[in-house]
PDB file of N, CA and C in Angstrom:
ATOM      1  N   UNK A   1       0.838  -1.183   0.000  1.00  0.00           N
ATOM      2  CA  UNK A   1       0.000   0.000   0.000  1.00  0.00           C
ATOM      3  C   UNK A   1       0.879   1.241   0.000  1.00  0.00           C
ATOM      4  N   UNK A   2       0.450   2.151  -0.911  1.00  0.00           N
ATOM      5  CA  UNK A   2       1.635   3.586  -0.952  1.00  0.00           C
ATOM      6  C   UNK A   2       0.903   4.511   0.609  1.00  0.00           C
ATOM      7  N   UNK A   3       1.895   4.964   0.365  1.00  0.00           N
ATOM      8  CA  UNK A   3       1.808   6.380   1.729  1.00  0.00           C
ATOM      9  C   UNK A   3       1.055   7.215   1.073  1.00  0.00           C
ATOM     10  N   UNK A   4       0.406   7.639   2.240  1.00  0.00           N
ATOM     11  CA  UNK A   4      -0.168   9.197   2.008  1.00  0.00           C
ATOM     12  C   UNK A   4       1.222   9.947   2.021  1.00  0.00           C
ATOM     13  N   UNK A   5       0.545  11.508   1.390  1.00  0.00           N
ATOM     14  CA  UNK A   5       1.500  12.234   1.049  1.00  0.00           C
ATOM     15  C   UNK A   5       2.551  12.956   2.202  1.00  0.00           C
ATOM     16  N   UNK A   6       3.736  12.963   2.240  1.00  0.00           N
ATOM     17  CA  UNK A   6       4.605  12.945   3.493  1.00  0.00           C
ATOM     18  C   UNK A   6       4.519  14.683   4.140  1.00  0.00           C
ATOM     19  N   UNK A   7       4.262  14.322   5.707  1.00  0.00           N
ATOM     20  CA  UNK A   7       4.237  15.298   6.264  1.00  0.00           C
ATOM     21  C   UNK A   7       5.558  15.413   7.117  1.00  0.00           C
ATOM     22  N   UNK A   8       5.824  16.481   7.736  1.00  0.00           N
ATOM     23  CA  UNK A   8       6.221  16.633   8.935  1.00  0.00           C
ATOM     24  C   UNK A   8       6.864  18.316   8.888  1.00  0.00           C
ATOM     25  N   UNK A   9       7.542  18.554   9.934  1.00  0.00           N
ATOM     26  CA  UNK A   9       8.068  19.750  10.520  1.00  0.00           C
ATOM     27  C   UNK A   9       6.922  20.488  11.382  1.00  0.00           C
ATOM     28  N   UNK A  10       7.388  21.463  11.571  1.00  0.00           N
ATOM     29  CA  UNK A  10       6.349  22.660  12.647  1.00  0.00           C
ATOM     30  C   UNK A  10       5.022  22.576  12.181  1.00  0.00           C
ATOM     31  N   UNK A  11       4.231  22.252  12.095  1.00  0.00           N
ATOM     32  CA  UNK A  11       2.602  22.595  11.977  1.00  0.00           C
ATOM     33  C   UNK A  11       2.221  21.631  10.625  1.00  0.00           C
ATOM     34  N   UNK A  12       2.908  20.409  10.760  1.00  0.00           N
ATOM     35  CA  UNK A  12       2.894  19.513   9.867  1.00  0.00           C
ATOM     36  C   UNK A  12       2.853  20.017   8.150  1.00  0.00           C
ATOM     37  N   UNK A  13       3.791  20.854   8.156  1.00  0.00           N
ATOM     38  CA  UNK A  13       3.519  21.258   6.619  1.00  0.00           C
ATOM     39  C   UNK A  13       4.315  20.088   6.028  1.00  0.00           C
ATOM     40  N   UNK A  14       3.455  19.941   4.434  1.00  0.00           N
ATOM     41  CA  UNK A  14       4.222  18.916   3.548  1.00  0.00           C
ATOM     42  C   UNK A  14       5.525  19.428   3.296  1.00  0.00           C
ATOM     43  N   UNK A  15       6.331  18.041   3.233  1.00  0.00           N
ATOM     44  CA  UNK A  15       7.640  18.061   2.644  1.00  0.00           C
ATOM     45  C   UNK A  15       7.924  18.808   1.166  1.00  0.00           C
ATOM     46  N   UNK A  16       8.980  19.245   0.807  1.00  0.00           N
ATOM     47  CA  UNK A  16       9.346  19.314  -0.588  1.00  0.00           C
ATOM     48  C   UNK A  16       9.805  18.360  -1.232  1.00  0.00           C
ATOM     49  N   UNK A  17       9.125  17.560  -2.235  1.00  0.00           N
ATOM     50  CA  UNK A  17       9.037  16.189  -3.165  1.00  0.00           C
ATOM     51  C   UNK A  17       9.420  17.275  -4.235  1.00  0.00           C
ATOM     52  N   UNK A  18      10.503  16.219  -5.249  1.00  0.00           N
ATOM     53  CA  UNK A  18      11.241  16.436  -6.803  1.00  0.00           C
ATOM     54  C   UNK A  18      10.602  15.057  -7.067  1.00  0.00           C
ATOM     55  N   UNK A  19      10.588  15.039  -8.547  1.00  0.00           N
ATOM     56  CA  UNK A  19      10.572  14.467  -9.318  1.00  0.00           C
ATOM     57  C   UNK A  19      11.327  14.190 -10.881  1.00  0.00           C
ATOM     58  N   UNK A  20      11.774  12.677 -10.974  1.00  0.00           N
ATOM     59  CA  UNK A  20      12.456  12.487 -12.157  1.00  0.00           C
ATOM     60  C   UNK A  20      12.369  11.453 -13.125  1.00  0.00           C
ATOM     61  N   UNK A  21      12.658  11.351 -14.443  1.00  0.00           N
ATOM     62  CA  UNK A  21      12.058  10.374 -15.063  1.00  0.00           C
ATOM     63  C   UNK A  21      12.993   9.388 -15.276  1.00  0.00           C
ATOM     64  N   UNK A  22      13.342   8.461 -15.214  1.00  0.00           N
ATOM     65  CA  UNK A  22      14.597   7.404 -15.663  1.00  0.00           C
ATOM     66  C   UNK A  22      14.176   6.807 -17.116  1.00  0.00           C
ATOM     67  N   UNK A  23      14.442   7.700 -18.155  1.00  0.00           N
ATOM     68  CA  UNK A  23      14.278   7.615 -19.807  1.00  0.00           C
ATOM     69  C   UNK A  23      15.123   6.136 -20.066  1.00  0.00           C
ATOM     70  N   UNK A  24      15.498   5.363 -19.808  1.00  0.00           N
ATOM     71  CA  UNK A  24      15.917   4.211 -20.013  1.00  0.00           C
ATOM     72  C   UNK A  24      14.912   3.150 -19.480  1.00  0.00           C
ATOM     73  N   UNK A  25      13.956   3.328 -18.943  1.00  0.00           N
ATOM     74  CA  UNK A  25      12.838   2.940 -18.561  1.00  0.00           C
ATOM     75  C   UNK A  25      11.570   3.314 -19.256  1.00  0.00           C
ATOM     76  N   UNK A  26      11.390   4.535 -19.852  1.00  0.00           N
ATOM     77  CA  UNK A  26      10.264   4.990 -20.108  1.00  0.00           C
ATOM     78  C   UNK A  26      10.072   3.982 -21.400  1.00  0.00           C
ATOM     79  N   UNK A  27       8.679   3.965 -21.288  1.00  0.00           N
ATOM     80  CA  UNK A  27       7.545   3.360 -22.637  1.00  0.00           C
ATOM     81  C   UNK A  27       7.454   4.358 -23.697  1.00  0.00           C
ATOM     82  N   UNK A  28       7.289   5.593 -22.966  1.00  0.00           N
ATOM     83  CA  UNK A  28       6.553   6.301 -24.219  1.00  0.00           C
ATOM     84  C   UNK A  28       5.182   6.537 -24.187  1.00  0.00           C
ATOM     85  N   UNK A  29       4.406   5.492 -23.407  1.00  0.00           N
ATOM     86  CA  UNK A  29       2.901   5.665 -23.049  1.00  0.00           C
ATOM     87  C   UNK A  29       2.534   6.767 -23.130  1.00  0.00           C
ATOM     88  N   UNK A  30       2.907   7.985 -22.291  1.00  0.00           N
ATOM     89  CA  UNK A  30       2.212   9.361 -22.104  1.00  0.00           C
ATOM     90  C   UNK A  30       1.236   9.287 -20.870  1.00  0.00           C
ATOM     91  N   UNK A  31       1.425   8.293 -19.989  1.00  0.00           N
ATOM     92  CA  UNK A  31       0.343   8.139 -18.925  1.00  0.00           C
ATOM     93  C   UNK A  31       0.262   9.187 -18.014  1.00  0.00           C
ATOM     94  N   UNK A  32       1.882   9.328 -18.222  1.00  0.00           N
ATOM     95  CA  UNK A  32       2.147  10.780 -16.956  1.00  0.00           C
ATOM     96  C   UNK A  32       1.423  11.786 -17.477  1.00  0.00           C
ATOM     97  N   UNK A  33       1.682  12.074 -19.299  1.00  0.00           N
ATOM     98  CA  UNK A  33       1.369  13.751 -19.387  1.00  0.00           C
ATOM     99  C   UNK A  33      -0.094  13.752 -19.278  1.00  0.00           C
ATOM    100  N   UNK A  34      -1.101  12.397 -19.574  1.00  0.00           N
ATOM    101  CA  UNK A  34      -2.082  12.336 -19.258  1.00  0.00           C
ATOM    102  C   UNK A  34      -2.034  13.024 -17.642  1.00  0.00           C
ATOM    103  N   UNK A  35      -1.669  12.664 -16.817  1.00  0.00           N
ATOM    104  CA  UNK A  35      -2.255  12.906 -15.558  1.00  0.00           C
ATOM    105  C   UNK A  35      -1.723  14.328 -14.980  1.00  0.00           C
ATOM    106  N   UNK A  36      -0.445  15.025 -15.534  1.00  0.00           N
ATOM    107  CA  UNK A  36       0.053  15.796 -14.795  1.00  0.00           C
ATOM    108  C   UNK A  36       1.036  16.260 -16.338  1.00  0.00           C
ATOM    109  N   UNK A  37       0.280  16.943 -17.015  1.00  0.00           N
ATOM    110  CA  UNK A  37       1.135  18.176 -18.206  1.00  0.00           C
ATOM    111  C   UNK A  37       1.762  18.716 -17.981  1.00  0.00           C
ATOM    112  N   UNK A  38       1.247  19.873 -16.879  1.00  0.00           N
ATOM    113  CA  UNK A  38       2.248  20.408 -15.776  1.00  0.00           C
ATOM    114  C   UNK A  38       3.479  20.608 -15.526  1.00  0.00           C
ATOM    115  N   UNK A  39       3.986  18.833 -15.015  1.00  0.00           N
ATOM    116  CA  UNK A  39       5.318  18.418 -15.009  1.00  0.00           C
ATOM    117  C   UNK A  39       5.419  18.073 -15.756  1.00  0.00           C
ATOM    118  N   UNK A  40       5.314  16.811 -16.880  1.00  0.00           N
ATOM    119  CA  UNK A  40       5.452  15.827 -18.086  1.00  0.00           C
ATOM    120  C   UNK A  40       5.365  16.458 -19.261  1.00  0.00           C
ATOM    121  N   UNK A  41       6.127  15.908 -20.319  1.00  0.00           N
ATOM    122  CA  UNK A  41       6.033  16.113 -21.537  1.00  0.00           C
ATOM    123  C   UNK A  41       6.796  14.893 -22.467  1.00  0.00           C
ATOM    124  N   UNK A  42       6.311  14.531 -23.345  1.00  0.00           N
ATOM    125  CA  UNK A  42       7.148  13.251 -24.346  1.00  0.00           C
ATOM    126  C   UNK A  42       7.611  14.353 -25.659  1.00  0.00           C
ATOM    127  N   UNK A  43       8.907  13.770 -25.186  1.00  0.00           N
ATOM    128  CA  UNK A  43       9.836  14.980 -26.498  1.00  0.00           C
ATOM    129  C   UNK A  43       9.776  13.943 -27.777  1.00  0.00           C
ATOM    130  N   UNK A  44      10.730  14.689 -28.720  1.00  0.00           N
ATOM    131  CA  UNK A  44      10.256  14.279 -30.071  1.00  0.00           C
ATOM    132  C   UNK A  44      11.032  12.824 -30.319  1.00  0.00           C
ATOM    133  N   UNK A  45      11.835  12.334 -29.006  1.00  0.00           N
ATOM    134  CA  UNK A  45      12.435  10.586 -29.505  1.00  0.00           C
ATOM    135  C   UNK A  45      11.328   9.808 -28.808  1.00  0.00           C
ATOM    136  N   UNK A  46       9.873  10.385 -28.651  1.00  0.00           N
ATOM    137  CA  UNK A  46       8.919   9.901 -27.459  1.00  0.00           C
ATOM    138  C   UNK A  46       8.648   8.992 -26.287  1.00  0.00           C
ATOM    139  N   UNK A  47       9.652   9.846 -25.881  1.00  0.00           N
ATOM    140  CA  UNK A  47       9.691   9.716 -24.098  1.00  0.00           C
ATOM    141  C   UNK A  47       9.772  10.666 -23.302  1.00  0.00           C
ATOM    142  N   UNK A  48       8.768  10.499 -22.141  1.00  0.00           N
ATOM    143  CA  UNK A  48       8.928  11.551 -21.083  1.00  0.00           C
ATOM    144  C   UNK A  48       9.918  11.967 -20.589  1.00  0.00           C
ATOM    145  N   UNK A  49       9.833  13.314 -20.068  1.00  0.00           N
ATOM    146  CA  UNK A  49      10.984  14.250 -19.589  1.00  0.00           C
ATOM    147  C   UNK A  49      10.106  14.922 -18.147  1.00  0.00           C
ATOM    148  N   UNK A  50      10.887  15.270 -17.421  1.00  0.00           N
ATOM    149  CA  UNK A  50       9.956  15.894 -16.632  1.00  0.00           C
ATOM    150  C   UNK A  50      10.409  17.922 -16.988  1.00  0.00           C
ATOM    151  N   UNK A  51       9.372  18.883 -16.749  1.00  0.00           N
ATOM    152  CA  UNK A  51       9.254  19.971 -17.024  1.00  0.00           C
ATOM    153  C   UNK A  51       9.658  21.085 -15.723  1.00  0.00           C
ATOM    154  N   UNK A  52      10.700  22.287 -16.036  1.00  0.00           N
ATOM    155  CA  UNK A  52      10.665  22.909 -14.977  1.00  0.00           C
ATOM    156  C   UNK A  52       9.801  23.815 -14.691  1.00  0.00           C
ATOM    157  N   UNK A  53       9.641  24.374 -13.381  1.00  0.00           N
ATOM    158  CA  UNK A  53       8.558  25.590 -13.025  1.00  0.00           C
ATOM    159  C   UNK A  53       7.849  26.289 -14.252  1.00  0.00           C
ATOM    160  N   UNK A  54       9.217  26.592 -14.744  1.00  0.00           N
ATOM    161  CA  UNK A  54       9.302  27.424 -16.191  1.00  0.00           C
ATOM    162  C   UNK A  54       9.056  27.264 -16.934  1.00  0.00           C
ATOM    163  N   UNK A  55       7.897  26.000 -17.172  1.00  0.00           N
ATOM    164  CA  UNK A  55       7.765  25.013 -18.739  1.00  0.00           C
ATOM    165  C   UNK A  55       8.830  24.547 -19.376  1.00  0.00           C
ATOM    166  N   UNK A  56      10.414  24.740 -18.912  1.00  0.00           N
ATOM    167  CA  UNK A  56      11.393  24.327 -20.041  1.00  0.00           C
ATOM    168  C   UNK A  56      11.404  22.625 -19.829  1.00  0.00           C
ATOM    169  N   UNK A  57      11.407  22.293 -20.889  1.00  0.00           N
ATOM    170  CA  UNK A  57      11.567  20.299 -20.929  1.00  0.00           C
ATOM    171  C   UNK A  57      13.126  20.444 -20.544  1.00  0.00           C
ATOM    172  N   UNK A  58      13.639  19.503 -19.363  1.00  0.00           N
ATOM    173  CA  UNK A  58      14.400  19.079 -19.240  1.00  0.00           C
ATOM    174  C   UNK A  58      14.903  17.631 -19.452  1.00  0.00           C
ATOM    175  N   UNK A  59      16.077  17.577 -20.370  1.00  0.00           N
ATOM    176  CA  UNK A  59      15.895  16.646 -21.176  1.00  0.00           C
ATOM    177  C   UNK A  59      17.547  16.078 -20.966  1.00  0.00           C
ATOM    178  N   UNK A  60      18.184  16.864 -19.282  1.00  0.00           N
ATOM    179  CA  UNK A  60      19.342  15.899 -18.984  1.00  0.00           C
ATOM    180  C   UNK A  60      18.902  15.201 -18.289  1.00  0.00           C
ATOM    181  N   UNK A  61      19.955  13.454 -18.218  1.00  0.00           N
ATOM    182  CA  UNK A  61      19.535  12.053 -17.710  1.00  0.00           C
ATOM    183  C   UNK A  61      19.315  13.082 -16.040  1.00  0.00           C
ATOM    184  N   UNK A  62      18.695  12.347 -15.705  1.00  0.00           N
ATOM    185  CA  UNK A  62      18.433  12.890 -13.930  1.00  0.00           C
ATOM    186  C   UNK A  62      18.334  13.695 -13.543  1.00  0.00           C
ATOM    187  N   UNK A  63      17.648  14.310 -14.808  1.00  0.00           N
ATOM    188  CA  UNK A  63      16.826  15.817 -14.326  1.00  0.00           C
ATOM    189  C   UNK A  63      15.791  15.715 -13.437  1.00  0.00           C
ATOM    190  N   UNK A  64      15.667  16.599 -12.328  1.00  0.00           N
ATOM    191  CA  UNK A  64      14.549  16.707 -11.722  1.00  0.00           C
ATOM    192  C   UNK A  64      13.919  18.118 -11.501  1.00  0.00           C
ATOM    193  N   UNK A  65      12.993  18.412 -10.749  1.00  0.00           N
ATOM    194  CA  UNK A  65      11.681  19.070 -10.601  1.00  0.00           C
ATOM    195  C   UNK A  65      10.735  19.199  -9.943  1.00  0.00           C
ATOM    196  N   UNK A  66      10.679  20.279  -9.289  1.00  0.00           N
ATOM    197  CA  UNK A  66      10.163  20.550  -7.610  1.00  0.00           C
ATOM    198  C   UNK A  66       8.806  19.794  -8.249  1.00  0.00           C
ATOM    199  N   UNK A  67       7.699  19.067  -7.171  1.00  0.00           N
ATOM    200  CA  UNK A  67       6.433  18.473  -7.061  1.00  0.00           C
ATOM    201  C   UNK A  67       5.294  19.313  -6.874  1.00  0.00           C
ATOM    202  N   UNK A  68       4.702  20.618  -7.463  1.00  0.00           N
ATOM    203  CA  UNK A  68       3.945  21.278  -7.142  1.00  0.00           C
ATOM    204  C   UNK A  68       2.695  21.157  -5.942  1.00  0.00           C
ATOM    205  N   UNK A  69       2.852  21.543  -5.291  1.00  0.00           N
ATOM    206  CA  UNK A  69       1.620  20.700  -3.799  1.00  0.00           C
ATOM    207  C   UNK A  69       0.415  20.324  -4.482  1.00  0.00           C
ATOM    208  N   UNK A  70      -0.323  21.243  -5.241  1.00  0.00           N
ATOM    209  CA  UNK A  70      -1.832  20.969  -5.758  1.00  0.00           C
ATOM    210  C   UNK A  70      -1.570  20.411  -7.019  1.00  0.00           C
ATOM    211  N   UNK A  71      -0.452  19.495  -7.470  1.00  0.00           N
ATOM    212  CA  UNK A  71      -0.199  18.273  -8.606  1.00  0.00           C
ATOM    213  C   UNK A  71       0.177  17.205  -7.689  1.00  0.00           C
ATOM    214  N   UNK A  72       0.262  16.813  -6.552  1.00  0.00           N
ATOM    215  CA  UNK A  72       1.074  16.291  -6.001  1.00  0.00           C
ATOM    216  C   UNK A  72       0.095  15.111  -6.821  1.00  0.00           C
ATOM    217  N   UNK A  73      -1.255  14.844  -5.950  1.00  0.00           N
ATOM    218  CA  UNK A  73      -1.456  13.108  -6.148  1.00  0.00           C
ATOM    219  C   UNK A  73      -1.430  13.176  -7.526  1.00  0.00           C
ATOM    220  N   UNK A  74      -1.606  14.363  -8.633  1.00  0.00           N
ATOM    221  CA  UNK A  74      -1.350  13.988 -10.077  1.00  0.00           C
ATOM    222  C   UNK A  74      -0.017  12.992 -10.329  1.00  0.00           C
ATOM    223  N   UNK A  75       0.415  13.935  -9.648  1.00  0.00           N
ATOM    224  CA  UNK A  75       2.022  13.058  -9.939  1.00  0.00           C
ATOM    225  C   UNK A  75       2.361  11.635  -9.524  1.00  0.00           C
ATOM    226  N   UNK A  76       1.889  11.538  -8.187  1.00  0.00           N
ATOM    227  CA  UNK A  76       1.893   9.923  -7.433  1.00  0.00           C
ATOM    228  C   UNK A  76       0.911   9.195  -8.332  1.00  0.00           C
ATOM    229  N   UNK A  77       0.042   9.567  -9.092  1.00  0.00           N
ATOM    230  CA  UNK A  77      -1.163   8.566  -9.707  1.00  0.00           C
ATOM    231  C   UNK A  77       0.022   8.459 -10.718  1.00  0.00           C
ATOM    232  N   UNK A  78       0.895   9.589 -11.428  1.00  0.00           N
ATOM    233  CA  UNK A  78       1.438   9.196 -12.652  1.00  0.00           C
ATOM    234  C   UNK A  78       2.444   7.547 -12.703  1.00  0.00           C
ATOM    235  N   UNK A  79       3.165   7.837 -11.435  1.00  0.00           N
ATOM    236  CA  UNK A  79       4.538   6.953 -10.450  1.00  0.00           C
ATOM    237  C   UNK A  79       3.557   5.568 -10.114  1.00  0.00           C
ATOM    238  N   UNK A  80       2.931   5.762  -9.709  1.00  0.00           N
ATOM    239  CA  UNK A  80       1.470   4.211  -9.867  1.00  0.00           C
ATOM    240  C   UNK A  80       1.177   3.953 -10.923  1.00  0.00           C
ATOM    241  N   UNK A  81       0.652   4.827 -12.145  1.00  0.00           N
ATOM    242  CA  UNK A  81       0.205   3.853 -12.990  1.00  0.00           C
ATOM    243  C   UNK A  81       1.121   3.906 -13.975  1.00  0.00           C
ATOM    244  N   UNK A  82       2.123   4.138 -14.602  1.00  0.00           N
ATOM    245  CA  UNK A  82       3.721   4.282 -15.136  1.00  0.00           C
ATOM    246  C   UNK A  82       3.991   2.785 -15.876  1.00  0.00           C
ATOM    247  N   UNK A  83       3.466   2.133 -16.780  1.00  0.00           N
ATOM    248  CA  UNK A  83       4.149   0.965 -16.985  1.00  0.00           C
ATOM    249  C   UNK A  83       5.452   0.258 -17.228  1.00  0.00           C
ATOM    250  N   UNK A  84       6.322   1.470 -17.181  1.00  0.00           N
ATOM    251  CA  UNK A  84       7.774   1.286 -17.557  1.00  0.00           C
ATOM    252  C   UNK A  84       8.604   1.858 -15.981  1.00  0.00           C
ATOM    253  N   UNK A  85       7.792   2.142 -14.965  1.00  0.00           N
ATOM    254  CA  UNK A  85       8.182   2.364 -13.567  1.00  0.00           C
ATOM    255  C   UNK A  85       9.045   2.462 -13.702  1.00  0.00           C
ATOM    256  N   UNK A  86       9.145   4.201 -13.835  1.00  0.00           N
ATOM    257  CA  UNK A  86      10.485   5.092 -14.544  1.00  0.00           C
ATOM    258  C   UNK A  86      10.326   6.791 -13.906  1.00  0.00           C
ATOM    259  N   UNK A  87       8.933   6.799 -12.853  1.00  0.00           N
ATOM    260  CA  UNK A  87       9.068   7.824 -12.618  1.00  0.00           C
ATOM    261  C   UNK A  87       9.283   8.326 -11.130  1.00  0.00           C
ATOM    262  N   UNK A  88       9.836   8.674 -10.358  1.00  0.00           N
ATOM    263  CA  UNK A  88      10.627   8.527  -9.412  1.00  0.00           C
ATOM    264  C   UNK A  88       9.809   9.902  -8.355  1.00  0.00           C
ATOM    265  N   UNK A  89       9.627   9.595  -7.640  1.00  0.00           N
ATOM    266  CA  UNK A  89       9.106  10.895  -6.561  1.00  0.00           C
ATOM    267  C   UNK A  89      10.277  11.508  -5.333  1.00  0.00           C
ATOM    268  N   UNK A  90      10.765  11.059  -5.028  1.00  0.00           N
ATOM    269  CA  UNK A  90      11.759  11.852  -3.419  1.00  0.00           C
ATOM    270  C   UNK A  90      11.459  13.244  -2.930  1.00  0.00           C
ATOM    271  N   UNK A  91      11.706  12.947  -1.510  1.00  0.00           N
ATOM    272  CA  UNK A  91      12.096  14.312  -0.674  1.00  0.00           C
ATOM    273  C   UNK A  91      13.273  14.855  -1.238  1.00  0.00           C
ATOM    274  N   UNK A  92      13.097  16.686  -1.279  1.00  0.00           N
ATOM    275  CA  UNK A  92      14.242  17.486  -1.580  1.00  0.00           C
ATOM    276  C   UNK A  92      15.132  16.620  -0.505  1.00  0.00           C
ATOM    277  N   UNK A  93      14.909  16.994   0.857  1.00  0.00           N
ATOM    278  CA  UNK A  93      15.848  17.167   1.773  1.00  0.00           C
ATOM    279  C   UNK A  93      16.621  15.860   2.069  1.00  0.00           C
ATOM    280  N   UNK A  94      16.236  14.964   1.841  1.00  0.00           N
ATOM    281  CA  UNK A  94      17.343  13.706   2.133  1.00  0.00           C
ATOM    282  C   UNK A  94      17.197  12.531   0.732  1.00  0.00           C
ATOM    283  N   UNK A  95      16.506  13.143  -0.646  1.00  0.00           N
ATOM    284  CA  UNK A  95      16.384  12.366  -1.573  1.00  0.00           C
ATOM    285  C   UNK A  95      15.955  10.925  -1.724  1.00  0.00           C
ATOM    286  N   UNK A  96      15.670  10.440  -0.416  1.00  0.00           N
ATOM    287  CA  UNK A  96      14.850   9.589  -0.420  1.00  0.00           C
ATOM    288  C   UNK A  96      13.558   9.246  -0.949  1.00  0.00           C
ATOM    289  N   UNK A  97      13.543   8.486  -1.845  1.00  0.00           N
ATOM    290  CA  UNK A  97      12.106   8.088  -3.142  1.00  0.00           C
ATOM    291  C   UNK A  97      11.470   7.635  -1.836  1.00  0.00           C
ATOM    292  N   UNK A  98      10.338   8.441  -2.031  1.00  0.00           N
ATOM    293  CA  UNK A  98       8.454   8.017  -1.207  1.00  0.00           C
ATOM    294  C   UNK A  98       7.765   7.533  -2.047  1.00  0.00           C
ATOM    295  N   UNK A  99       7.725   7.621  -3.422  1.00  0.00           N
ATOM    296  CA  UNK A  99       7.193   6.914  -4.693  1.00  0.00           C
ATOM    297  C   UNK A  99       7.634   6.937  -5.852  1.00  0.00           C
ATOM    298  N   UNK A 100       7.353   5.219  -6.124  1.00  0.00           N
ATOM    299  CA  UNK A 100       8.025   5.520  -7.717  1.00  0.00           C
ATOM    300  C   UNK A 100       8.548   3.556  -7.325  1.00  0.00           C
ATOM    301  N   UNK A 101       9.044   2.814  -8.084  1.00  0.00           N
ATOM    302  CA  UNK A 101       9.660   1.694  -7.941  1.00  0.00           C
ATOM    303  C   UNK A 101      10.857   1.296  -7.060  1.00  0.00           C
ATOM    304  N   UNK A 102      11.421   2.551  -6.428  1.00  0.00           N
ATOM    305  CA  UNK A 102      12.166   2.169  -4.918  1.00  0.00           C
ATOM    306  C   UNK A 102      12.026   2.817  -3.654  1.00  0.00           C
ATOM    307  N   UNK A 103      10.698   3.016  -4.027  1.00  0.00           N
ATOM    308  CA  UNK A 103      10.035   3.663  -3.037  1.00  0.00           C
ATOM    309  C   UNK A 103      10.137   2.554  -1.928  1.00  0.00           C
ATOM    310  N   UNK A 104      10.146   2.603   0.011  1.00  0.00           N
ATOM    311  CA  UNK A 104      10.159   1.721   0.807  1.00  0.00           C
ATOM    312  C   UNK A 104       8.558   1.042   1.305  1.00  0.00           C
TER     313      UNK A 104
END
């Protein structure tokens, strides 16, 4: 069963979650940009990339990308339903994956 979305510090505010895509994994599906455009985009060798604040596609290996709070479960539905379980969730602060295929 996945976690709810991770809390803690002073007045339980959510953590800061990045996100990244492991393109040696990806399908190509588009399941993510289905769920979360936002972050996702399939560039023109069609595979996902994840997107910065800024809309720019980032398209180096282990790029990542702050988790917007009100995309969050977009994003965890993307990391669940992902058939090439390639998309990776972690805390900024100790990079530990909360979702995604090495998630604990």
């Amino acid at each position: 069963m996945q976690q709810e979305a991770p809390t803690g510090g002073a007045g339980g505010a959510a953590e800061a979650l990045e996100v990244w895509i492991d393109q040696d994994l990806c399908t190509g599906d588009g399941i993510c940009v289905q769920y979360a455009p936002e972050v996702f985009e399939l560039d023109i060798d069609g595979l996902a990339y994840v997107k910065s604040p800024e809309d720019e596609l980032l398209v180096e290996p282990g790029a990542t990308t702050p988790v917007p709070l009100p995309l969050l479960r977009d994003v965890v539905d993307s990391a669940k339903e992902c058939p090439g379980d390639c998309i990776h969730v972690r805390r900024v602060s100790d990079r530990v994956e909360v979702y995604g295929p090495d998630a604990e």
